[in-house]
Protein backbone atom coordinates (compact mmCIF):
# COMPACT_ATOMS: atom_id res chain seq x y z
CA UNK A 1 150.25 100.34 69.82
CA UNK A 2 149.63 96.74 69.55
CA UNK A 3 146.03 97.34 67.81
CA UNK A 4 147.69 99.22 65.10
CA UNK A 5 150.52 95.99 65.01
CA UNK A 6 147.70 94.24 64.41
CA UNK A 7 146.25 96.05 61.97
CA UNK A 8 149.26 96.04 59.72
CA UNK A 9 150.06 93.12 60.05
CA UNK A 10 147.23 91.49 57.91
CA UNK A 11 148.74 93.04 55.31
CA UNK A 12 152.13 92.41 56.34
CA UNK A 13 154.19 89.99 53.77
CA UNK A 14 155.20 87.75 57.02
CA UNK A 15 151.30 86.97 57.12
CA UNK A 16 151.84 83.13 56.73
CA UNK A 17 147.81 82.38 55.59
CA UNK A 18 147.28 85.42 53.17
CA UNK A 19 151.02 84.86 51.02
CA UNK A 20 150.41 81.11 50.96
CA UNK A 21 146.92 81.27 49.92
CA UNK A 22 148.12 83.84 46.84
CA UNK A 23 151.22 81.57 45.69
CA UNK A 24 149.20 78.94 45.74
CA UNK A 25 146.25 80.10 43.64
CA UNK A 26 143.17 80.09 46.01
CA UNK A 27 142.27 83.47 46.24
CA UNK A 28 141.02 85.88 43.56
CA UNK A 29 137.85 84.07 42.67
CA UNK A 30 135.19 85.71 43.87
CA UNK A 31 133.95 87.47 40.93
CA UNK A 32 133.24 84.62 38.26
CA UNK A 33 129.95 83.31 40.09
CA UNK A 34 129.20 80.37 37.21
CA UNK A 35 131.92 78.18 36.52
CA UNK A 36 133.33 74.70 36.30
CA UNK A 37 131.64 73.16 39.61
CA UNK A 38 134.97 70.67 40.15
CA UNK A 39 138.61 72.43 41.02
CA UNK A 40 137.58 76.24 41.28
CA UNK A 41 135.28 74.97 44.40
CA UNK A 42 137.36 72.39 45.70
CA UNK A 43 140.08 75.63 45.51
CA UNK A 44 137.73 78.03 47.45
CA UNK A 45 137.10 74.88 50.42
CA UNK A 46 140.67 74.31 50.75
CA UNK A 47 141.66 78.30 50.92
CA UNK A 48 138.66 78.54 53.62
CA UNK A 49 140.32 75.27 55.33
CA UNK A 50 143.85 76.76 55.31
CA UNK A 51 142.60 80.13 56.72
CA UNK A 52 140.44 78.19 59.49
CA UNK A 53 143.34 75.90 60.52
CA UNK A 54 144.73 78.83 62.50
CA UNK A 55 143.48 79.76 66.23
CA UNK A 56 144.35 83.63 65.91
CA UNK A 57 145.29 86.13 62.98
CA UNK A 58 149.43 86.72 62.83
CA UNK A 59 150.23 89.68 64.72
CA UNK A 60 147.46 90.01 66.71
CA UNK A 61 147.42 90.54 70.81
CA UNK A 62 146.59 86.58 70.82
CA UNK A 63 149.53 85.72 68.69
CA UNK A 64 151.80 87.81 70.25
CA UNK A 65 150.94 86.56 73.59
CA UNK A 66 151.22 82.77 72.73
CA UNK A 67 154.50 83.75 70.80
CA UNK A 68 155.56 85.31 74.33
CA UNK A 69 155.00 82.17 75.98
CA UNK A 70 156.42 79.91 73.70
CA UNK A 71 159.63 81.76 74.65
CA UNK A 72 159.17 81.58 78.31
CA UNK A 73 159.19 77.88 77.62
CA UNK A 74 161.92 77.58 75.53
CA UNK A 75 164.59 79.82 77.22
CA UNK A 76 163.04 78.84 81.06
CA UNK A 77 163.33 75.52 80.61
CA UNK A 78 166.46 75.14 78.47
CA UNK A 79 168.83 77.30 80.56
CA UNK A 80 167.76 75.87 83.48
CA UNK A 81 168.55 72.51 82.35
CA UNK A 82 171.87 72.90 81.31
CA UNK A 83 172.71 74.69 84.74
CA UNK A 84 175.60 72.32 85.90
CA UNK A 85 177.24 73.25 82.43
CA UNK A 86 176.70 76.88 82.67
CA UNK A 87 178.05 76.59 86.54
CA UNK A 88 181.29 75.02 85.01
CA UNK A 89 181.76 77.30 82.05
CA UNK A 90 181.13 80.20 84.68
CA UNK A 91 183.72 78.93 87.01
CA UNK A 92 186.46 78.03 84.69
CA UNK A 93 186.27 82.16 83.09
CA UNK A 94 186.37 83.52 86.78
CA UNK A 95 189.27 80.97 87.85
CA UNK A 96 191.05 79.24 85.03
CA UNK A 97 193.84 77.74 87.63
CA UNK A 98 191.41 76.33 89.65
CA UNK A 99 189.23 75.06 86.84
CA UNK A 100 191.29 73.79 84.29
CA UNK A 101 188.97 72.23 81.76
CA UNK A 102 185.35 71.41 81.78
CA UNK A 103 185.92 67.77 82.69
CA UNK A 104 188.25 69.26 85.38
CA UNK A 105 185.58 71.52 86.06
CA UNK A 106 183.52 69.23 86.77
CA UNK A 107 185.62 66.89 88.81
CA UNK A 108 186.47 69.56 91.28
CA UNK A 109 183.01 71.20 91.42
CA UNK A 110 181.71 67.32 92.50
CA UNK A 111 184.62 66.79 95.05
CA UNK A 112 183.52 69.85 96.86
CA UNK A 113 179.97 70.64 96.70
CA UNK A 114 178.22 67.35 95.68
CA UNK A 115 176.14 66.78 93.22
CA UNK A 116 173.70 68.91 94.50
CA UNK A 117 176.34 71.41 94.07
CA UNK A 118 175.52 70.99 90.57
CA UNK A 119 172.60 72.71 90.25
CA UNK A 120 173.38 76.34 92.18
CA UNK A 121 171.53 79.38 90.92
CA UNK A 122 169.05 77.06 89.20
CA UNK A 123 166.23 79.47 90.81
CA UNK A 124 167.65 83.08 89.21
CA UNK A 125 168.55 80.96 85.77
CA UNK A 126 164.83 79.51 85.71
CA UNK A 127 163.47 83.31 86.51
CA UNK A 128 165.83 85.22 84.87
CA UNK A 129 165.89 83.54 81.44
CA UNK A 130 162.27 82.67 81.50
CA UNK A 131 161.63 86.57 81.87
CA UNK A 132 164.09 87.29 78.65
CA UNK A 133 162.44 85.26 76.90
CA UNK A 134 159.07 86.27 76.73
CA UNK A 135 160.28 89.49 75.57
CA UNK A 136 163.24 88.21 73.41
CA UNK A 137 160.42 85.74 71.36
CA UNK A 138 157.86 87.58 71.80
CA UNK A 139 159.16 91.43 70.70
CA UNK A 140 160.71 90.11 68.14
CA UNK A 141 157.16 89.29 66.22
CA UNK A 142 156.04 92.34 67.33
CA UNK A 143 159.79 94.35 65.45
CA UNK A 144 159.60 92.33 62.16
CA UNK A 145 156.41 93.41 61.91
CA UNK A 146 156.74 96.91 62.40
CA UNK A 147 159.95 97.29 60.31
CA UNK A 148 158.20 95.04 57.90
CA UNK A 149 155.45 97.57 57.17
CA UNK A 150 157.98 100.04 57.08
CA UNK A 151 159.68 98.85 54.42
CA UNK A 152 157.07 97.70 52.03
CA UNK A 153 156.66 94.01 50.93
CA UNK A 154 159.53 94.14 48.12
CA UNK A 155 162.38 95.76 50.04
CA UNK A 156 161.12 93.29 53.27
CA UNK A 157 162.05 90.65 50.72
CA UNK A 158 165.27 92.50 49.32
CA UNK A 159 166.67 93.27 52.92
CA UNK A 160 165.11 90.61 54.71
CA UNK A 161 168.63 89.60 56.86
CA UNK A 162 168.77 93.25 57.89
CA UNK A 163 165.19 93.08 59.05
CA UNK A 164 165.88 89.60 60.63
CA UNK A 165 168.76 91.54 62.39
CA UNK A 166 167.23 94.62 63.48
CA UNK A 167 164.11 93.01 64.76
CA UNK A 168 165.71 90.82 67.19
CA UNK A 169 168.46 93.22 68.12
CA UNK A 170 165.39 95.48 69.36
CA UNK A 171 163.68 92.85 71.03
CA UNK A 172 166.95 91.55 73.22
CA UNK A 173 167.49 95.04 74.25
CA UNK A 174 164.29 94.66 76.48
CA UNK A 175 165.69 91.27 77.22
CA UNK A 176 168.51 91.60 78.59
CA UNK A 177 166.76 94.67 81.02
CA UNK A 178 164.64 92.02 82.09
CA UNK A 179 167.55 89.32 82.39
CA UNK A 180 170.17 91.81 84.18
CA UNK A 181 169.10 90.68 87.97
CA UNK A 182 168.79 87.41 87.85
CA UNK A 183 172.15 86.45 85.92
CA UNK A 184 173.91 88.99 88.68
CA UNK A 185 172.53 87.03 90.99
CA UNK A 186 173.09 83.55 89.26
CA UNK A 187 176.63 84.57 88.88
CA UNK A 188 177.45 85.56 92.94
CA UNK A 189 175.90 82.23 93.64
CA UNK A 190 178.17 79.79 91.25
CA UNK A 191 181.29 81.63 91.46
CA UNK A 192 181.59 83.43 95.13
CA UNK A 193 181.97 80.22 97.45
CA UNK A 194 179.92 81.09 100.61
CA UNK A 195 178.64 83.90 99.51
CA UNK A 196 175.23 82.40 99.14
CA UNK A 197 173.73 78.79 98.04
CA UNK A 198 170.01 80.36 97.04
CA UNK A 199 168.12 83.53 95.37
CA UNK A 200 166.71 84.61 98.78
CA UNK A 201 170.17 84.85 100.46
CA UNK A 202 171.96 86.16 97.47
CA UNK A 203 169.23 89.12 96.44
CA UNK A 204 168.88 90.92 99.58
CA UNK A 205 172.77 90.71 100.27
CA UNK A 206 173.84 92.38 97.02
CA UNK A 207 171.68 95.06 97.46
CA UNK A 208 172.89 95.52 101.12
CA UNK A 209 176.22 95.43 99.72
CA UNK A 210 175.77 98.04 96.38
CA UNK A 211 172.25 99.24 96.38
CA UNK A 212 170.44 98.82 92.90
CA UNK A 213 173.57 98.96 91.44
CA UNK A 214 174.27 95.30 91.73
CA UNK A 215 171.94 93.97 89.61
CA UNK A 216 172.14 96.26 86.46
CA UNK A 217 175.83 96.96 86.54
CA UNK A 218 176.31 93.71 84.21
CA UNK A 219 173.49 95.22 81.81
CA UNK A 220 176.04 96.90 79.24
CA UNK A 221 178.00 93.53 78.80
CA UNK A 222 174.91 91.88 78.77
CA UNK A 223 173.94 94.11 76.03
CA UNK A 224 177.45 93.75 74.12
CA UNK A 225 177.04 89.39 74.99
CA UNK A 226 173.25 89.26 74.33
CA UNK A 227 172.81 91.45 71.46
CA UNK A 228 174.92 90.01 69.23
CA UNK A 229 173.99 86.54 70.07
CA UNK A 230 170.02 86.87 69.54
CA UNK A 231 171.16 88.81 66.05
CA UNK A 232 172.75 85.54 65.14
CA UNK A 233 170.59 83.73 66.90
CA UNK A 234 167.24 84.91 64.84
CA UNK A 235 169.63 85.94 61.21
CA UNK A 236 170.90 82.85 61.23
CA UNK A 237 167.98 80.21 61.93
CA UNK A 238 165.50 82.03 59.43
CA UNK A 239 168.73 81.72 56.86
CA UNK A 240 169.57 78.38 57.42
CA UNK A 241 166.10 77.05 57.46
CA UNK A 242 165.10 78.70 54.36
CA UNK A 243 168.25 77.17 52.69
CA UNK A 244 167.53 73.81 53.88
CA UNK A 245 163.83 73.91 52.41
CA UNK A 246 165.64 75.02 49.35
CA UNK A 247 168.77 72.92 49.05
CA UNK A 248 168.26 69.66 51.39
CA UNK A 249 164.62 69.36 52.11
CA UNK A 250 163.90 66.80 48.87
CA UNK A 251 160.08 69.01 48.90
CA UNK A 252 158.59 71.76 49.36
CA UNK A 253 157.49 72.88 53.38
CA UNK A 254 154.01 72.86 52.43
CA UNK A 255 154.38 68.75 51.94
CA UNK A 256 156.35 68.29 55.02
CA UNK A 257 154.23 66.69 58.38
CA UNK A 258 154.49 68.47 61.33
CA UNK A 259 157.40 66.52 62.85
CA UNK A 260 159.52 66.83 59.75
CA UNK A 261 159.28 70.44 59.94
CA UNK A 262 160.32 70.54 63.45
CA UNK A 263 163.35 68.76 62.31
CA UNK A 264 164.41 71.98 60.62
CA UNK A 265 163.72 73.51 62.93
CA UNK A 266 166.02 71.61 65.42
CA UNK A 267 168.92 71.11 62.69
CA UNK A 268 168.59 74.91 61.69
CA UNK A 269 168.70 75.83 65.77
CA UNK A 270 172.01 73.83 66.08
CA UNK A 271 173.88 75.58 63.13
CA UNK A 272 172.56 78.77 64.65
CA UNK A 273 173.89 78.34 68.28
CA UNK A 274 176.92 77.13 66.79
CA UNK A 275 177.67 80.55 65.34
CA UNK A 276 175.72 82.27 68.01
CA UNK A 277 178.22 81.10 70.81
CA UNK A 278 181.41 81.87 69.31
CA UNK A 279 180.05 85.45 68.35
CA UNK A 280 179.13 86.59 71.74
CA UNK A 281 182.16 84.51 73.93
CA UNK A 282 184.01 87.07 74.76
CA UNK A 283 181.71 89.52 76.03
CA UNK A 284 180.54 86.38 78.19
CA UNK A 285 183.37 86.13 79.93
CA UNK A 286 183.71 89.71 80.55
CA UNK A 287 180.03 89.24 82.40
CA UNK A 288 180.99 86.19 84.32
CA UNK A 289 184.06 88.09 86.09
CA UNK A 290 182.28 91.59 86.67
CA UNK A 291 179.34 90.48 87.90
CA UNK A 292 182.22 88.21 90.55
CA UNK A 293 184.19 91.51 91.37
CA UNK A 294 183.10 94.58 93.08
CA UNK A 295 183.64 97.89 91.68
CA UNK A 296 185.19 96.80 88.47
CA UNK A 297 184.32 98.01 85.39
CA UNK A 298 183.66 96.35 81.56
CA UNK A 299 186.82 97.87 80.44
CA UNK A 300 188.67 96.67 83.36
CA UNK A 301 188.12 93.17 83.35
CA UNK A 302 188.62 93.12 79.50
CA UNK A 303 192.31 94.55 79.57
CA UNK A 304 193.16 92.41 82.63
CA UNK A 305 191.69 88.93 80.90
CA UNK A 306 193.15 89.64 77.39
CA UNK A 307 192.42 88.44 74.15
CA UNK A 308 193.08 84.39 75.16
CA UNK A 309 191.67 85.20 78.75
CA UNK A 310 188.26 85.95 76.46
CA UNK A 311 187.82 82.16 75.36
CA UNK A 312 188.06 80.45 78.03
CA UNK A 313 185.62 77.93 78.01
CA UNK A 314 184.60 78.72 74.82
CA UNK A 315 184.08 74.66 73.77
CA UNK A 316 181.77 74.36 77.07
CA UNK A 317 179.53 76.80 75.67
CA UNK A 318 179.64 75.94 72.39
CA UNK A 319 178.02 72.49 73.26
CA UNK A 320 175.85 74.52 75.69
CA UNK A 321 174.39 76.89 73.65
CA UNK A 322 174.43 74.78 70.18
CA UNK A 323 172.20 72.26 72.05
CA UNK A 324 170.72 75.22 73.89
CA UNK A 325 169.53 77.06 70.87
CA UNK A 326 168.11 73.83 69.20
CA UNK A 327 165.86 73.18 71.88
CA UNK A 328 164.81 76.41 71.95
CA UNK A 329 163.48 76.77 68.11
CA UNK A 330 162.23 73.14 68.94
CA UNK A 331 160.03 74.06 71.73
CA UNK A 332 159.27 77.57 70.44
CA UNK A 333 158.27 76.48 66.87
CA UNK A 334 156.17 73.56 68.87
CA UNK A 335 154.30 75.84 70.79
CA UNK A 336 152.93 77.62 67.50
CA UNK A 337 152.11 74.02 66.32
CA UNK A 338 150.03 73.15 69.60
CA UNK A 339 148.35 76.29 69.47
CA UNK A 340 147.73 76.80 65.63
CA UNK A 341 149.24 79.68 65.29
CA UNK A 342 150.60 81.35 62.08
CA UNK A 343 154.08 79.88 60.85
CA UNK A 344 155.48 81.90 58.07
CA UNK A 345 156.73 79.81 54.87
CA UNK A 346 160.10 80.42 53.77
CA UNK A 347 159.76 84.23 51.92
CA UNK A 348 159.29 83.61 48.18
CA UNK A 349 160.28 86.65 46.40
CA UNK A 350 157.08 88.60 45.43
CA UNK A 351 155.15 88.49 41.92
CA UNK A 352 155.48 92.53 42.13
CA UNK A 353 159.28 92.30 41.94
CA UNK A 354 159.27 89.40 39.58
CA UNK A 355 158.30 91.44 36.88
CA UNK A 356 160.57 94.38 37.51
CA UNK A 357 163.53 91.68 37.57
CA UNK A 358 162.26 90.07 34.46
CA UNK A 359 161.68 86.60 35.69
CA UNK A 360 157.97 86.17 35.07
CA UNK A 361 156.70 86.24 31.11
């Protein structure tokens, strides 16, 4: 499967060093042998330059892998550092009279457990988020690829939010299969007070308790929380950051540095987890008190909380996940930088459907 990704993808109009190379002018000349010895030359050098800069063709097994990885970094790391936040969020949906606010939240959660109290379920966060996103990141190159091809370049270009959307909402569908156990287990651990303090107390106990059961039960709201946020997540940052190069960027990408690129990319992140938290709240909270309860069910704990009982806590998250998602374009779009690895322009719309629109002469 992933040969034949591979494959297509060379010719895929995501292919960062082929689409640049044509807009900008340095391919084509092959066949004019004698010529003016100056800019055709100096042309071909800095096509072969551009081409070389890279450490892998996009979408092959190399890319894909390093594109995986990136994402293990940049969902690992990030969740687990906001842990004492998510804790607080997760306590205030499961028991709003307790935890009244997130400064209350706080406050309470210090008086009774300490600061090291703080950081419970660090271990399933750090596992469990690390695992989602290697396949979150790194399926999600692999999906706009495939429906890429399948649509042909023009209609990738035409319906390229719908592609943005369906890619990713493939790719967290593995996700969230791989995320399921961990964030059950994460959940027992800051919301069940003595139930257990780590992973290897927590893990065997649920399954004592419910078999299997207990750690894919949350999957479906998982799917309903998760799925809508990555389609945000991804729709929303390629969106925004092409409308920045176009509308607030004062030049083109191609004349940015590195660091003002990743910039962008951090700005563009923030507007997306903006959007991306509010979208997927109330499903959140629905995950937060099933995966607390036995035997409960989705529907359940939805017609019990209500439609205020669903955003609770909604302004801890959105600071968690804005900053959240930032951090994660910012380390994700750094890894392709440290590695050299193919990072698509903004789409220009192709010469092809230029000149069925009329706008070339």
């Amino acid at each position: 499967m992933f040969s034949s990704v591979a494959h297509l993808a060379r010719a895929n109009p995501f292919n960062a060093p082929h689409l640049q190379l044509v807009h900008d002018g340095l391919t084509g000349h092959r066949s004019s042998p004698v010529g003016p010895p100056g800019p055709p030359r100096r042309s071909r050098n800095l096509a072969a330059a551009a081409v070389e800069e890279y450490s892998c063709e996009y979408g092959s097994m190399k890319f894909y892998a390093l594109c995986g990885f990136g994402g293990v970094l940049s969902c690992g790391l990030t969740h687990t550092a906001v842990v004492p936040l998510d804790l607080v969020k997760c306590r205030m949906q499961v028991d709003p009279q307790k935890y009244k606010g997130i400064f209350n939240g706080f406050s309470v959660t210090l008086k009774e457990d300490g600061v090291r109290g703080l950081a419970k379920g660090w271990a399933p966060t750090f596992i469990g988020y690390s695992m989602q996103g290697l396949c979150k990141f790194g399926f999600y190159e692999v999906f706009k690829v495939l429906y890429s091809n399948m649509l042909g370049e023009e209609n990738t270009y035409l319906w390229r939010t719908s592609l943005y959307l369906a890619a990713s909402a493939s790719a967290e569908f593995f996700a969230d299969i791989a995320l399921a156990p961990m964030e059950a287990a994460k959940v027992r651990i800051q919301t069940q007070p003595g139930y257990a303090n780590t992973l290897r107390d927590a893990a065997p106990k649920m399954y004592k308790e419910e078999g299997l059961k207990a750690f894919y039960k949350g999957v479906a709201p998982l799917w309903m929380r998760q799925i809508p946020y990555t389609m945000m997540k991804f729709a929303c940052f390629e969106r925004t950051v092409e409308a920045l190069y176009k509308f607030v960027v004062p030049k083109p990408r191609s004349e940015c540095t590195k660091a003002e690129q990743l910039v962008v990319t951090f700005v563009a992140g923030y507007i997306a987890g903006v959007f991306c938290a509010i979208v997927s709240h109330p499903a959140d909270s629905v995950v937060s008190v099933l995966n607390k309860e036995k035997g409960s069910s989705a529907s359940q704990v939805l017609q019990r909380l209500g439609f205020r009982g669903v955003w609770k806590g909604l302004f801890a998250r959105i600071i968690m996940i804005g900053t959240l998602t930032a951090l994660q374009w910012f380390i994700y779009d750094s890894v392709k930088v440290y590695f050299r690895l193919p990072r698509p322009p903004p789409p220009e719309m192709p010469e092809s459907l230029k000149k069925k629109l009329g706008l070339t002469q």
